[in-house]
Structures are given as C-alpha cells and as structure tokens.
C-alpha atoms as a PDB file:
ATOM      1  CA  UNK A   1     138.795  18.089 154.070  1.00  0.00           C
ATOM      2  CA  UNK A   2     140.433  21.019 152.021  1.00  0.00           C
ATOM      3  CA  UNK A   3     138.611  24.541 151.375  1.00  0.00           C
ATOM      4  CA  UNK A   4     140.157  26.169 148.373  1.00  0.00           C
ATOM      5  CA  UNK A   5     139.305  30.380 148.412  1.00  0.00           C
ATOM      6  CA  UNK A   6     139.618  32.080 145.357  1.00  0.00           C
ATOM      7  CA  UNK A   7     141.665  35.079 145.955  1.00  0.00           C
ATOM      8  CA  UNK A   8     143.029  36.421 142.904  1.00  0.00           C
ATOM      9  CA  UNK A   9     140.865  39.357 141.872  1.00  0.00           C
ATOM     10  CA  UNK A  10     141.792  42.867 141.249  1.00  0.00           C
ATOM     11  CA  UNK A  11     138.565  44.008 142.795  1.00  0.00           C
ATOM     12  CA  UNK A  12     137.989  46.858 139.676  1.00  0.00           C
ATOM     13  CA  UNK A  13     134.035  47.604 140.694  1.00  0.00           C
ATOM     14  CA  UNK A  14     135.630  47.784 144.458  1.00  0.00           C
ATOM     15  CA  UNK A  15     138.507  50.135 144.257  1.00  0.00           C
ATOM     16  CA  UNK A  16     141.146  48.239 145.695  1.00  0.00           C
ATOM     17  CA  UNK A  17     141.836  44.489 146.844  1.00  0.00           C
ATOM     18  CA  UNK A  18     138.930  43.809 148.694  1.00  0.00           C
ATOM     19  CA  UNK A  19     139.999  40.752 149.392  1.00  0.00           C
ATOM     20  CA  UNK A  20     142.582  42.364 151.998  1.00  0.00           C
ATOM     21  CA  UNK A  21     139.873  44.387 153.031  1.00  0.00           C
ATOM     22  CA  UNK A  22     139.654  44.455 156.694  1.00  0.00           C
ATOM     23  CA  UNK A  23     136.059  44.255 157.436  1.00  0.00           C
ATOM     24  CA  UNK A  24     136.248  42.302 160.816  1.00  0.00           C
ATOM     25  CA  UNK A  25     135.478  44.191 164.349  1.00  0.00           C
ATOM     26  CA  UNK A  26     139.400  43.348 164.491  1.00  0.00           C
ATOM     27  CA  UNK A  27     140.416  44.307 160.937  1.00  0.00           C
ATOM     28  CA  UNK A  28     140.088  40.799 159.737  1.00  0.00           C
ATOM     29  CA  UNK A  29     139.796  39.575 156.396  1.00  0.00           C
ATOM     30  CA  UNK A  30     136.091  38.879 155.194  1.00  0.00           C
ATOM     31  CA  UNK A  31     137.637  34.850 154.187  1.00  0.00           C
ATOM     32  CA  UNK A  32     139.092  34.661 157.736  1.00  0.00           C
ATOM     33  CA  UNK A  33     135.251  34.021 158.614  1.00  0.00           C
ATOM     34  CA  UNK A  34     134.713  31.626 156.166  1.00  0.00           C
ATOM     35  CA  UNK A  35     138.126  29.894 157.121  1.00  0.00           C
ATOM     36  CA  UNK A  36     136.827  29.983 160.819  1.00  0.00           C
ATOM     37  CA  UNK A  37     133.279  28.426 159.923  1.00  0.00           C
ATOM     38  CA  UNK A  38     134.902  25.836 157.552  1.00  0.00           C
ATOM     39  CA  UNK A  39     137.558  25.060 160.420  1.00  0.00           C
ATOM     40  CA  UNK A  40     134.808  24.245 162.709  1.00  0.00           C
ATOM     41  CA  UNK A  41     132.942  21.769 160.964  1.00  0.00           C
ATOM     42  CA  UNK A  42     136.292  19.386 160.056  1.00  0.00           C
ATOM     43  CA  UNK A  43     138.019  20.986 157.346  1.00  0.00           C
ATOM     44  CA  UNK A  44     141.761  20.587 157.914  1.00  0.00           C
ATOM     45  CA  UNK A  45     143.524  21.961 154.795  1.00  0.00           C
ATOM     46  CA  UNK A  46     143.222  25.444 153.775  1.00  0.00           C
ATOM     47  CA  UNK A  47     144.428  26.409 149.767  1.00  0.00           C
ATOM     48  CA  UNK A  48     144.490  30.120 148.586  1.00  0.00           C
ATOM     49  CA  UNK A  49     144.882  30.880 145.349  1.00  0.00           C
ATOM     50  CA  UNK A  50     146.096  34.784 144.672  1.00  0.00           C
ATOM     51  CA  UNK A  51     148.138  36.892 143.160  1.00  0.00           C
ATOM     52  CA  UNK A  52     152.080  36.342 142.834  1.00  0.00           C
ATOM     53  CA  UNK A  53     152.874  39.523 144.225  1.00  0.00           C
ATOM     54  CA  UNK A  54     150.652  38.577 147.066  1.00  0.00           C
ATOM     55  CA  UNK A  55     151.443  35.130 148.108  1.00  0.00           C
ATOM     56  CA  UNK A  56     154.130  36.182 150.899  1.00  0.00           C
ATOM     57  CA  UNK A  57     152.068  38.929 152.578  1.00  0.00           C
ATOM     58  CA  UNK A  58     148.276  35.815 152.655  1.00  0.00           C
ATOM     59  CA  UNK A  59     150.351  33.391 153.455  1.00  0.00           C
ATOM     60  CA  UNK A  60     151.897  35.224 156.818  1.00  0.00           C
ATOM     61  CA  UNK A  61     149.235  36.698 157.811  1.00  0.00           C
ATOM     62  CA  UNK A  62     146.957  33.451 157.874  1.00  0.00           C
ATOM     63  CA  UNK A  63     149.807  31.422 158.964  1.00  0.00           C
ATOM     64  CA  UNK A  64     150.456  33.569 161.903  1.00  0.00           C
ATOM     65  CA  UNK A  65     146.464  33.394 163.172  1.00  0.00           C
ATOM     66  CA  UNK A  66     145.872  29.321 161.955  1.00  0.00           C
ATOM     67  CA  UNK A  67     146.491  26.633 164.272  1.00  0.00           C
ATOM     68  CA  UNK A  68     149.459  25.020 163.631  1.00  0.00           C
ATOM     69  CA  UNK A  69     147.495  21.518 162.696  1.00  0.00           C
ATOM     70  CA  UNK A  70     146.084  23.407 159.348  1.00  0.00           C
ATOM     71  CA  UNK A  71     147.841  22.789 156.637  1.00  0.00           C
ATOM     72  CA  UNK A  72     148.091  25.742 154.951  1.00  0.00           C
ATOM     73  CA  UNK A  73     148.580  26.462 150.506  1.00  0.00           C
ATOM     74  CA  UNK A  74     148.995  29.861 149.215  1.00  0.00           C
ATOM     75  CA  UNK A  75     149.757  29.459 145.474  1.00  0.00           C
ATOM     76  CA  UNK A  76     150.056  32.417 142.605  1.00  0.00           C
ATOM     77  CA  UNK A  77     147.746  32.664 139.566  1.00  0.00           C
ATOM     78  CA  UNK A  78     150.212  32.971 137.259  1.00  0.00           C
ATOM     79  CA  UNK A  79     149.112  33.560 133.233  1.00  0.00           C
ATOM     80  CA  UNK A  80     151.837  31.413 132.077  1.00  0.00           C
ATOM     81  CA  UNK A  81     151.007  28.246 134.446  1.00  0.00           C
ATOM     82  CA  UNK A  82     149.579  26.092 131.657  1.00  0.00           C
ATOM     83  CA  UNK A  83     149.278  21.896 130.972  1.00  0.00           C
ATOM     84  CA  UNK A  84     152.158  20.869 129.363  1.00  0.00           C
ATOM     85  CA  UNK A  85     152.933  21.572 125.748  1.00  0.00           C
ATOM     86  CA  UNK A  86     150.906  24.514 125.757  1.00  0.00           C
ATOM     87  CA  UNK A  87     153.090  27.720 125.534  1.00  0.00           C
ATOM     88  CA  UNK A  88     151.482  31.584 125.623  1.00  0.00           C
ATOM     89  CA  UNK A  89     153.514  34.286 124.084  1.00  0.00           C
ATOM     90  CA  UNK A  90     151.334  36.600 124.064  1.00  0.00           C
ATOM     91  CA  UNK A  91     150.946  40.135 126.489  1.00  0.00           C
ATOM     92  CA  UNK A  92     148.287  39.241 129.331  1.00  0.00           C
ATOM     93  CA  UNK A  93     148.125  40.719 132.649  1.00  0.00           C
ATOM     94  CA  UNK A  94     145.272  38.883 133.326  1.00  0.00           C
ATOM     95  CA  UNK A  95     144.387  35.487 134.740  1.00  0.00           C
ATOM     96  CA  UNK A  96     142.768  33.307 132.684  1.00  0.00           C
ATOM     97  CA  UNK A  97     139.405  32.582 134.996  1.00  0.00           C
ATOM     98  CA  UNK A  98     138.144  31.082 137.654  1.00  0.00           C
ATOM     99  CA  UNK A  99     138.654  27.528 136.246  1.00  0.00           C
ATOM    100  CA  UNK A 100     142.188  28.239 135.608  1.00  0.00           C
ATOM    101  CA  UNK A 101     142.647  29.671 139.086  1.00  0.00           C
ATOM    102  CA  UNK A 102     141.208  26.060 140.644  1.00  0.00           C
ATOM    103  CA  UNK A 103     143.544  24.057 138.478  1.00  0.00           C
ATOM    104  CA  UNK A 104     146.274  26.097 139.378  1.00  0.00           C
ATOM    105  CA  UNK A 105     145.718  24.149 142.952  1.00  0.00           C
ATOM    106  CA  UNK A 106     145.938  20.399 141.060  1.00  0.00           C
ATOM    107  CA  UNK A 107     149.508  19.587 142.976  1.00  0.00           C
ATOM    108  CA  UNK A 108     148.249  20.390 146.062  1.00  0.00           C
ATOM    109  CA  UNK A 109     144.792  18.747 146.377  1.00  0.00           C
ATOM    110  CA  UNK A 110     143.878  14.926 146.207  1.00  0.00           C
ATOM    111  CA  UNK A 111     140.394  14.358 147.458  1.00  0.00           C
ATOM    112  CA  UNK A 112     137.298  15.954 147.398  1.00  0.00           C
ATOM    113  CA  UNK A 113     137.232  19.723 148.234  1.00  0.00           C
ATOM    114  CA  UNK A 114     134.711  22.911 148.184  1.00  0.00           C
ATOM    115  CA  UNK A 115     135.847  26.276 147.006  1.00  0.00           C
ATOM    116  CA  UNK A 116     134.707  29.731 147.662  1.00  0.00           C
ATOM    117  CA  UNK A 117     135.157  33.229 146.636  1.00  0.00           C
ATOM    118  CA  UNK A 118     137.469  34.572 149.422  1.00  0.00           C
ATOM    119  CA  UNK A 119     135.592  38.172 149.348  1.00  0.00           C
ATOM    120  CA  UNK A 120     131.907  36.470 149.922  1.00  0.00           C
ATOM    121  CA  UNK A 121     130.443  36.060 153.388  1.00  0.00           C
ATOM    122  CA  UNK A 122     128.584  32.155 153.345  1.00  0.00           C
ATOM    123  CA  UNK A 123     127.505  31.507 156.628  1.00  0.00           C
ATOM    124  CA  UNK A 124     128.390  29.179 158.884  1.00  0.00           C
ATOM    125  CA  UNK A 125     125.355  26.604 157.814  1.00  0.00           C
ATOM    126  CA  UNK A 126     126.658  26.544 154.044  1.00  0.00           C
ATOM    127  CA  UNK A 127     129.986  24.839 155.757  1.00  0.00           C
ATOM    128  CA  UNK A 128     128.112  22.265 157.394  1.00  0.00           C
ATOM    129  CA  UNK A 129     126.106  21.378 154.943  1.00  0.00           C
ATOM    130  CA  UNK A 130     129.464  21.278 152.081  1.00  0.00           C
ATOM    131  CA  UNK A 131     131.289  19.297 155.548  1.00  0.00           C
ATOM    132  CA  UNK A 132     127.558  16.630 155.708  1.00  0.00           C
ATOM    133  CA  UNK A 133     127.950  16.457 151.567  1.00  0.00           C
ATOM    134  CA  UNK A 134     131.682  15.432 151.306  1.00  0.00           C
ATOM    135  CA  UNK A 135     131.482  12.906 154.329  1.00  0.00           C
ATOM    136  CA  UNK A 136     128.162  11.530 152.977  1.00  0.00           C
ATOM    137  CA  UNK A 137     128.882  11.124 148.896  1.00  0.00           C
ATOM    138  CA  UNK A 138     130.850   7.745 147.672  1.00  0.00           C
ATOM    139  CA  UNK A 139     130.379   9.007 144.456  1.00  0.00           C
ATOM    140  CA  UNK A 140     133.908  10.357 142.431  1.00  0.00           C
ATOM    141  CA  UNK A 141     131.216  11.651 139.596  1.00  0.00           C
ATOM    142  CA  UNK A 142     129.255  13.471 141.932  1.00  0.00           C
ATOM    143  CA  UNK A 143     129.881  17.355 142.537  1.00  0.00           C
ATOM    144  CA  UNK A 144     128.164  19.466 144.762  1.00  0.00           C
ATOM    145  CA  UNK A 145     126.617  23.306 144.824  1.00  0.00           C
ATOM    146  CA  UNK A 146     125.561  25.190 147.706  1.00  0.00           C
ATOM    147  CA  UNK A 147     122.718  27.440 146.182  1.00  0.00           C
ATOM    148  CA  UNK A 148     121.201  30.364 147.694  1.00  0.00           C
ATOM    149  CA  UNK A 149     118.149  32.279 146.835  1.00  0.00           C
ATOM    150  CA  UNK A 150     118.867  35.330 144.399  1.00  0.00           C
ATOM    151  CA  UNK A 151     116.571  37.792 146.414  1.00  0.00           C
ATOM    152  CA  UNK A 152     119.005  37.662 149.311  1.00  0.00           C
ATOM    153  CA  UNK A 153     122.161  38.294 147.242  1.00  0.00           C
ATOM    154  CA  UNK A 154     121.522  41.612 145.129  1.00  0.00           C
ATOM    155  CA  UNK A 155     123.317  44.805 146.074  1.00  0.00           C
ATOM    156  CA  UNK A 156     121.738  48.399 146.696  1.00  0.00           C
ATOM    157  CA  UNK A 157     124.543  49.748 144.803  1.00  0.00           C
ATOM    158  CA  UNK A 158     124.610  48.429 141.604  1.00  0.00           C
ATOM    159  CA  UNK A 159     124.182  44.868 139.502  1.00  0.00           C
ATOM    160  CA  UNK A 160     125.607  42.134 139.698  1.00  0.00           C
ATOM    161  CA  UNK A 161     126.659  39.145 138.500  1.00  0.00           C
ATOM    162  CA  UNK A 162     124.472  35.558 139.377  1.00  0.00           C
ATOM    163  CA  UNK A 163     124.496  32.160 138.023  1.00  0.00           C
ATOM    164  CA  UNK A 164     120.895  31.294 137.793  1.00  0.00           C
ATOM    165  CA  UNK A 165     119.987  27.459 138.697  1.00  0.00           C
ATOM    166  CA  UNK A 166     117.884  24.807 137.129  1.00  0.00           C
ATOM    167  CA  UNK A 167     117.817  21.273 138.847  1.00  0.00           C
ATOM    168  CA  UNK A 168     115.362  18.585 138.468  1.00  0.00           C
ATOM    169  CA  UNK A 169     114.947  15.548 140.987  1.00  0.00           C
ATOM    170  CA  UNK A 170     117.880  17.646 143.391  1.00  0.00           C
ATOM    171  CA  UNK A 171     120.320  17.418 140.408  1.00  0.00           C
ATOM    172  CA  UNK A 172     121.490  20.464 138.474  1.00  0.00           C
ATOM    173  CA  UNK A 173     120.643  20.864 135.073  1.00  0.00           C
ATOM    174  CA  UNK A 174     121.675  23.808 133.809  1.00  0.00           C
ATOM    175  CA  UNK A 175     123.775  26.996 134.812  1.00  0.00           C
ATOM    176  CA  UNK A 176     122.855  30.426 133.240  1.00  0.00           C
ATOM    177  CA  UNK A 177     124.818  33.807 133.460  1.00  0.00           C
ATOM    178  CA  UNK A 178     123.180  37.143 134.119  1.00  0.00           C
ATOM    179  CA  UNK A 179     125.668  39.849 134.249  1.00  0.00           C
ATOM    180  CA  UNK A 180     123.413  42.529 135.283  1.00  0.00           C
ATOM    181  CA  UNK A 181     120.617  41.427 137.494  1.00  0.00           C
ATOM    182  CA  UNK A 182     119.359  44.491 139.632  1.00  0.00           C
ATOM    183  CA  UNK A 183     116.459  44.860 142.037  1.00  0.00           C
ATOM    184  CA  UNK A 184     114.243  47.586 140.792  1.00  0.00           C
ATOM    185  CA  UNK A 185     110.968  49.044 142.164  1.00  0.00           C
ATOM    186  CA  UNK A 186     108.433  46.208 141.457  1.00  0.00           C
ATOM    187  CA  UNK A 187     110.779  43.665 139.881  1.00  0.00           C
ATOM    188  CA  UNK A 188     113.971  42.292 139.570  1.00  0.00           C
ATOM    189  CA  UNK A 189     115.644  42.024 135.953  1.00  0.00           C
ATOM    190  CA  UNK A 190     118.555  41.497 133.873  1.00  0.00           C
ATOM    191  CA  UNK A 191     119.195  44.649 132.205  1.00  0.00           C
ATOM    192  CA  UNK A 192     121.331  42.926 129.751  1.00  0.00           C
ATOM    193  CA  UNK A 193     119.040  40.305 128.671  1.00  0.00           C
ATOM    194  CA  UNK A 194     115.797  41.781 129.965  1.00  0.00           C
ATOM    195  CA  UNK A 195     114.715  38.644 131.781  1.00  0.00           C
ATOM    196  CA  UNK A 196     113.160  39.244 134.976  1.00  0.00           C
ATOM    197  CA  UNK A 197     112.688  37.162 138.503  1.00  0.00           C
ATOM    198  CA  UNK A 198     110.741  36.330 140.954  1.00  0.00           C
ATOM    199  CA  UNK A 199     113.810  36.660 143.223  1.00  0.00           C
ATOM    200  CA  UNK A 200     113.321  32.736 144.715  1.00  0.00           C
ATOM    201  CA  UNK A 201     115.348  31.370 142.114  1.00  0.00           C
ATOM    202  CA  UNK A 202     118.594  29.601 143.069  1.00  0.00           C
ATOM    203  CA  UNK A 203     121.766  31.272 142.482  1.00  0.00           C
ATOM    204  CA  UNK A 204     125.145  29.500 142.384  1.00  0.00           C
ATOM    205  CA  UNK A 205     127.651  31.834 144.505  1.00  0.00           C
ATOM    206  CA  UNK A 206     130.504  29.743 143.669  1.00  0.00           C
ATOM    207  CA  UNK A 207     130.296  27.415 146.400  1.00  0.00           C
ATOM    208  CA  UNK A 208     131.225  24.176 145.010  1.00  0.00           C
ATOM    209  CA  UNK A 209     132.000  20.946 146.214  1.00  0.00           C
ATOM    210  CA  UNK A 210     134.760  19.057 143.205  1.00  0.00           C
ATOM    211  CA  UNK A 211     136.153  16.201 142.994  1.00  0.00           C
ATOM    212  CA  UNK A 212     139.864  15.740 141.980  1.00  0.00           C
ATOM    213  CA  UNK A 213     138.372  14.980 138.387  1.00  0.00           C
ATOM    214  CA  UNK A 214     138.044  18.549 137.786  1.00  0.00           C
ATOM    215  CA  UNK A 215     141.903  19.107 137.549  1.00  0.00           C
ATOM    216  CA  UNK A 216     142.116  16.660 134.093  1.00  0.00           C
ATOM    217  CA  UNK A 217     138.740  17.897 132.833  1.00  0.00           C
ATOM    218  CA  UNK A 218     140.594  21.651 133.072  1.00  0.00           C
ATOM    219  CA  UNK A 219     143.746  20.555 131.539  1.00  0.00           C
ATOM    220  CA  UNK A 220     141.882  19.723 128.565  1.00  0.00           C
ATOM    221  CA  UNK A 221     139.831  22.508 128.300  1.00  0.00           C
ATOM    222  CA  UNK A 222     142.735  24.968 128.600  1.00  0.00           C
ATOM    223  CA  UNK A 223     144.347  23.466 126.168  1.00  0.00           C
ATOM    224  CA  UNK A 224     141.539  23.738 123.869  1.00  0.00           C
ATOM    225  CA  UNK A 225     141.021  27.370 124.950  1.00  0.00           C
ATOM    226  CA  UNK A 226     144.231  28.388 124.550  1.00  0.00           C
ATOM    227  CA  UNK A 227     144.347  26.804 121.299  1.00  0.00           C
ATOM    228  CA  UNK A 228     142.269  29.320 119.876  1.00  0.00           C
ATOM    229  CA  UNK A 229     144.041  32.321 119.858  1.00  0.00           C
ATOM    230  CA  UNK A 230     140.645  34.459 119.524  1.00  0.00           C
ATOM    231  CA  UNK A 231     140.975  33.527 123.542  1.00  0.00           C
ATOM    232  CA  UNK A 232     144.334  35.275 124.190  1.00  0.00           C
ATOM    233  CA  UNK A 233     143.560  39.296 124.665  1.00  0.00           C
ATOM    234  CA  UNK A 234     140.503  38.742 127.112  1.00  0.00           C
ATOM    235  CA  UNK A 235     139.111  35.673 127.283  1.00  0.00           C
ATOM    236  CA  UNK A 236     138.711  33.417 130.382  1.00  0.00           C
ATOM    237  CA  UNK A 237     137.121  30.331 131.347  1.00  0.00           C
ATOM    238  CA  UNK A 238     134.773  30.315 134.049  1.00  0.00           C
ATOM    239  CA  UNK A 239     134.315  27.867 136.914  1.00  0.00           C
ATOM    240  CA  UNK A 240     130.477  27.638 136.379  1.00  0.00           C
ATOM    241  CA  UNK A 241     131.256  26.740 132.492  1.00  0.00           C
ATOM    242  CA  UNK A 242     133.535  24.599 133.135  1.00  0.00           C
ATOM    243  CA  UNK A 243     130.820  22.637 135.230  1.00  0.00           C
ATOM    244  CA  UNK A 244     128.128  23.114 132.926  1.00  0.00           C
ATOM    245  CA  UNK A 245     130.161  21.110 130.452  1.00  0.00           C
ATOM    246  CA  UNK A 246     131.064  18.301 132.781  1.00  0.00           C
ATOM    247  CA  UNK A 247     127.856  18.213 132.948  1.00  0.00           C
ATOM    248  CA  UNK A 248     126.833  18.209 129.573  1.00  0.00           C
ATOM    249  CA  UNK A 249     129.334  15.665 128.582  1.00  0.00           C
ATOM    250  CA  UNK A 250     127.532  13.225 131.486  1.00  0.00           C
ATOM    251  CA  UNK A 251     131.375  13.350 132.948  1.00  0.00           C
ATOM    252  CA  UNK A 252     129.606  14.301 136.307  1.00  0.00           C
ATOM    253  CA  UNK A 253     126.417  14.673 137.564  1.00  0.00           C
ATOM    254  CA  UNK A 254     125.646  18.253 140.762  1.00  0.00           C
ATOM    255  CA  UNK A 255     123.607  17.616 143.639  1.00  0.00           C
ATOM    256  CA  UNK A 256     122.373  21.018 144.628  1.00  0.00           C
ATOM    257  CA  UNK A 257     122.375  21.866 147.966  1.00  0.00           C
ATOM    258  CA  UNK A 258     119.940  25.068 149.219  1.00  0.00           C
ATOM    259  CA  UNK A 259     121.291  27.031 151.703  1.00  0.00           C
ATOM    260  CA  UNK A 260     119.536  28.800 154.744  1.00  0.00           C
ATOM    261  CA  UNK A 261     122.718  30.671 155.686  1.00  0.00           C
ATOM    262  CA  UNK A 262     122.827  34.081 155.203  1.00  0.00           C
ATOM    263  CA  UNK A 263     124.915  35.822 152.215  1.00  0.00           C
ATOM    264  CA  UNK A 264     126.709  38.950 151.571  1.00  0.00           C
ATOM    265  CA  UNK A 265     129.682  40.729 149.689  1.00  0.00           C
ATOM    266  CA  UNK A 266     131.617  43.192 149.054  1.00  0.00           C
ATOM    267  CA  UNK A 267     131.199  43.871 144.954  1.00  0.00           C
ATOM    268  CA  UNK A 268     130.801  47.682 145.711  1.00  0.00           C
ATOM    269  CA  UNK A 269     132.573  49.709 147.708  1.00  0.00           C
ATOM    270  CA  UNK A 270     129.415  50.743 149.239  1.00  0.00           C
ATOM    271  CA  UNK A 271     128.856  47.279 150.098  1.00  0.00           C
ATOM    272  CA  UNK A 272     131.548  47.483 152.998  1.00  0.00           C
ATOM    273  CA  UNK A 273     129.472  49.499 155.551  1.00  0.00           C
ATOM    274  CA  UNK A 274     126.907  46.628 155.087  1.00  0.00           C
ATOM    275  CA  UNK A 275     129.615  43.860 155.798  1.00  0.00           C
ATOM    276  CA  UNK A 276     131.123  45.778 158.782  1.00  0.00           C
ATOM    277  CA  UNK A 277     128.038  46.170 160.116  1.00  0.00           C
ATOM    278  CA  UNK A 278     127.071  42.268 159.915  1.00  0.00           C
ATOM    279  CA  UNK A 279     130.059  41.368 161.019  1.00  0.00           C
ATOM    280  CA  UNK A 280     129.739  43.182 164.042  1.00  0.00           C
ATOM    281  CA  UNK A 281     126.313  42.086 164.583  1.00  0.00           C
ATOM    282  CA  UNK A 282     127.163  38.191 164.597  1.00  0.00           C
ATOM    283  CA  UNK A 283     130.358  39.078 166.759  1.00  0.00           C
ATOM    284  CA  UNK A 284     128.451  40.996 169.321  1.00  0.00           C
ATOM    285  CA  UNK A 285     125.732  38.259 169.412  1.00  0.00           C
ATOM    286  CA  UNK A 286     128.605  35.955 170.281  1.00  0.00           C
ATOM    287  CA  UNK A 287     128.219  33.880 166.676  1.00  0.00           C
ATOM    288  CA  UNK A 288     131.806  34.587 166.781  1.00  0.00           C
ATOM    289  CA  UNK A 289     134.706  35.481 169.492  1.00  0.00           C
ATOM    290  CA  UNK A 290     136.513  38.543 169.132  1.00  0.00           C
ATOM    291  CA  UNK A 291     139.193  38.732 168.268  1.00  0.00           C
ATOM    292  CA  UNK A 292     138.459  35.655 165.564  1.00  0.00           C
ATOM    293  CA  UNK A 293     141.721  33.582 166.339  1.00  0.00           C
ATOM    294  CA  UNK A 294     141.833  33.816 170.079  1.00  0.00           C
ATOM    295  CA  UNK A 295     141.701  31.070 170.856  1.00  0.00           C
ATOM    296  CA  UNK A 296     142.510  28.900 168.198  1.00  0.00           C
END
C-alpha cells in the first residue's frame, strides 16, 4: 500500500517550511509520525511530493531513518511538469495545486493509495481505518475520505481553511470550501461567507484514499486549466475540486470514512507549542518510542 504526503508548501501563514519543522521530542518531522502510523498498519511504499530544491535534503533524511524494505519516492513539484502537448511560457513560481502535486506522482504509483498533508498530525486510527478501506474495496470507482469533525480542527490563532462534507447513505455528495472558518465566543462562522456551524460537521483534511484513475482524470483537467490562460498568474486546481468533479461527472463515487483519531496542525506559528506539546504527550504515554525510528 503506498501513502503519498504532500510536501510542497511554502508555509506563508507559518513563517518558514513547516514541513521541516522539527516538532518531535527528537526533532522529528511532524509526517515522520504519520509515516510511522501508516508503516504500522501495512503500508509499504512511501511517495513525497516537494519542492525541487528540496528533494535531496527529504529524501536523505527519511531514507536514512526508513527501513530498508520501504520503498521510498521523493519527487519535485515542478510548474513546468505538464501532460503532453501542453507547454507554459509564462513566469510562475508557484505550483499549480494540490491536484497537480498528486499527478506529479502518476509514474510512480499503480494501485490504490491515500494521501496526506505532510504538516497535519492524523492519528494513528485514521491509518487503520484508510489500511481496513483499501484492503476491503474491489471497487476501481470507489474513492475514499477520512473525515473528521470541524470542532476538533480550528486553531486559537487564526482561521482556517476546511472542506465542509455532505454525504448521504455513507457516500459523499458534495465538498464545500470555507476559507475562513473561526471559533468565536458563542459560535463558529465563516467570516468570508458568514455561514456559521454547529462545529459537528465533517471536514475533509485531505485524507484521501484514490485510485490510479485520478492520474488520467488530472491530465485532462490540466490541460483544460491550463488552456485558459486567465489560470496562468495564480490559479491552481485543488485536490478537493478535482474530486468534487469526479464526482459530479458519476466517474467515481467517495465512501466517507469518520474518524475518531485525534487532529492537529501547524497553520500558525503559534500552533507549534500545541504540536510539541502533543507530541510529547503521546511519546511519554508510550503511543510512540523515542526516538521514533529506533527500532525500525
């Protein structure tokens, strides 16, 4: 089973690279935890998807603490990695979304596979249940998301960013961004949109299960996106839309997948003390050995 982390982002709200962040009662990375937790329940292949001028410096420094059974991908996110036949002459420092960053991984990955952002904590439970989905479904056209309740991912530092869930019968039926959801006093809203919640809703925190069918379906929409050249100073293509209109074209069909694992992140710097401080919790509770690769 391959776990794909999606480590390419600059991290602006942040300060720096959280990502390289060492948040770990050893200085480990906040993915190492999610590598460890997905290694445990049967996933064999790890993919990374980063930077270019990053790839060297991931790639040694999770080769070095990996077993040596692992197979281990570190690929760049590189602007001008598009389908064939589609140039970009344009100036963009930018990646071209989350979607794009997942296809960029389509030479590397065969079967079914869940990704993750590399700077989120998931829990060990969210692996198991993402391991129990991709053993379990026969179906090519079936995707999964591991969903947690919105209450438990807000920050005390600022808003964030959630993709609010609607399923019926277990199935996901739509996908809708909030940029700015925020717990206030007595409620907790979108400040862009206005739209408040109870805070039980189900979020999507980009933990997806795909199937290999998601590399053509992205193929085509790039080159539709990049077709429009309204697209080429800012825009991107997200993961969650790129879904959505799987979805919507009956392409696929999302089992959703609630999650009793605990979440956090690190979208603020203030956020860090937070992680460091969980971290250290489950560690000195013996959730996990210290220092992480020990014994691996």
């Amino acid at each position: 089973m391959t776990l794909l982390l999606m480590a390419a982002g600059s991290g602006s709200r942040y300060g720096k690279l959280k990502q390289f962040d060492d948040l770990g009662p050893k200085e480990e990375f906040l993915m190492e935890f999610s590598i460890y937790d997905a290694l445990k329940n049967g996933f064999d292949h790890i993919v990374a998807i980063t930077k270019k001028e990053n790839v060297e410096f991931l790639k040694e420094h999770l080769s070095s603490r990996l077993p040596k059974s692992i197979k281990l991908d570190v690929l760049a996110q590189e602007v001008n990695d598009l389908p064939e036949g589609v140039t970009f002459t344009g100036e963009r420092t930018k990646p071209w979304g989350t979607a794009h960053a997942v296809w960029t991984a389509r030479n590397v990955i065969k079967g079914p596979f869940a990704i993750i952002n590399a700077d989120d904590y998931y829990g060990k439970n969210a692996f198991e249940s993402a391991a129990s989905f991709i053993k379990g479904n026969g179906n090519k056209e079936t995707f999964g998301l591991i969903a947690y309740i919105l209450k438990n991912t807000l920050s005390e530092h600022g808003s964030v960013s959630r993709g609010v869930c609607k399923s019926e019968g277990g199935k996901l039926t739509s996908i809708n961004e909030y940029t700015k959801i925020e717990a206030q006093e007595n409620a907790i809203i979108d400040l862009d949109s206005g739209t408040k919640f109870t805070g039980e809703e189900l979020v999507s925190m980009n933990f997806w299960v795909c199937q290999p069918s998601i590399f053509q379906f992205t193929t085509d929409y790039l080159r539709e996106f990049i077709g429009n050249k309204d697209n080429h100073a800012k825009g991107e293509i997200y993961l969650p839309f790129a879904i959505k209109e799987m979805i919507a074209q009956n392409l696929i069909d999302v089992d959703v997948i609630p999650s009793a694992s605990q979440w956090f992140g690190v979208t603020y710097a203030s956020d860090k003390e937070v992680a460091v401080s969980e971290l250290q919790r489950m560690t000195d509770n013996n959730e996990y050995i210290s220092p992480l690769w020990e014994n691996v």
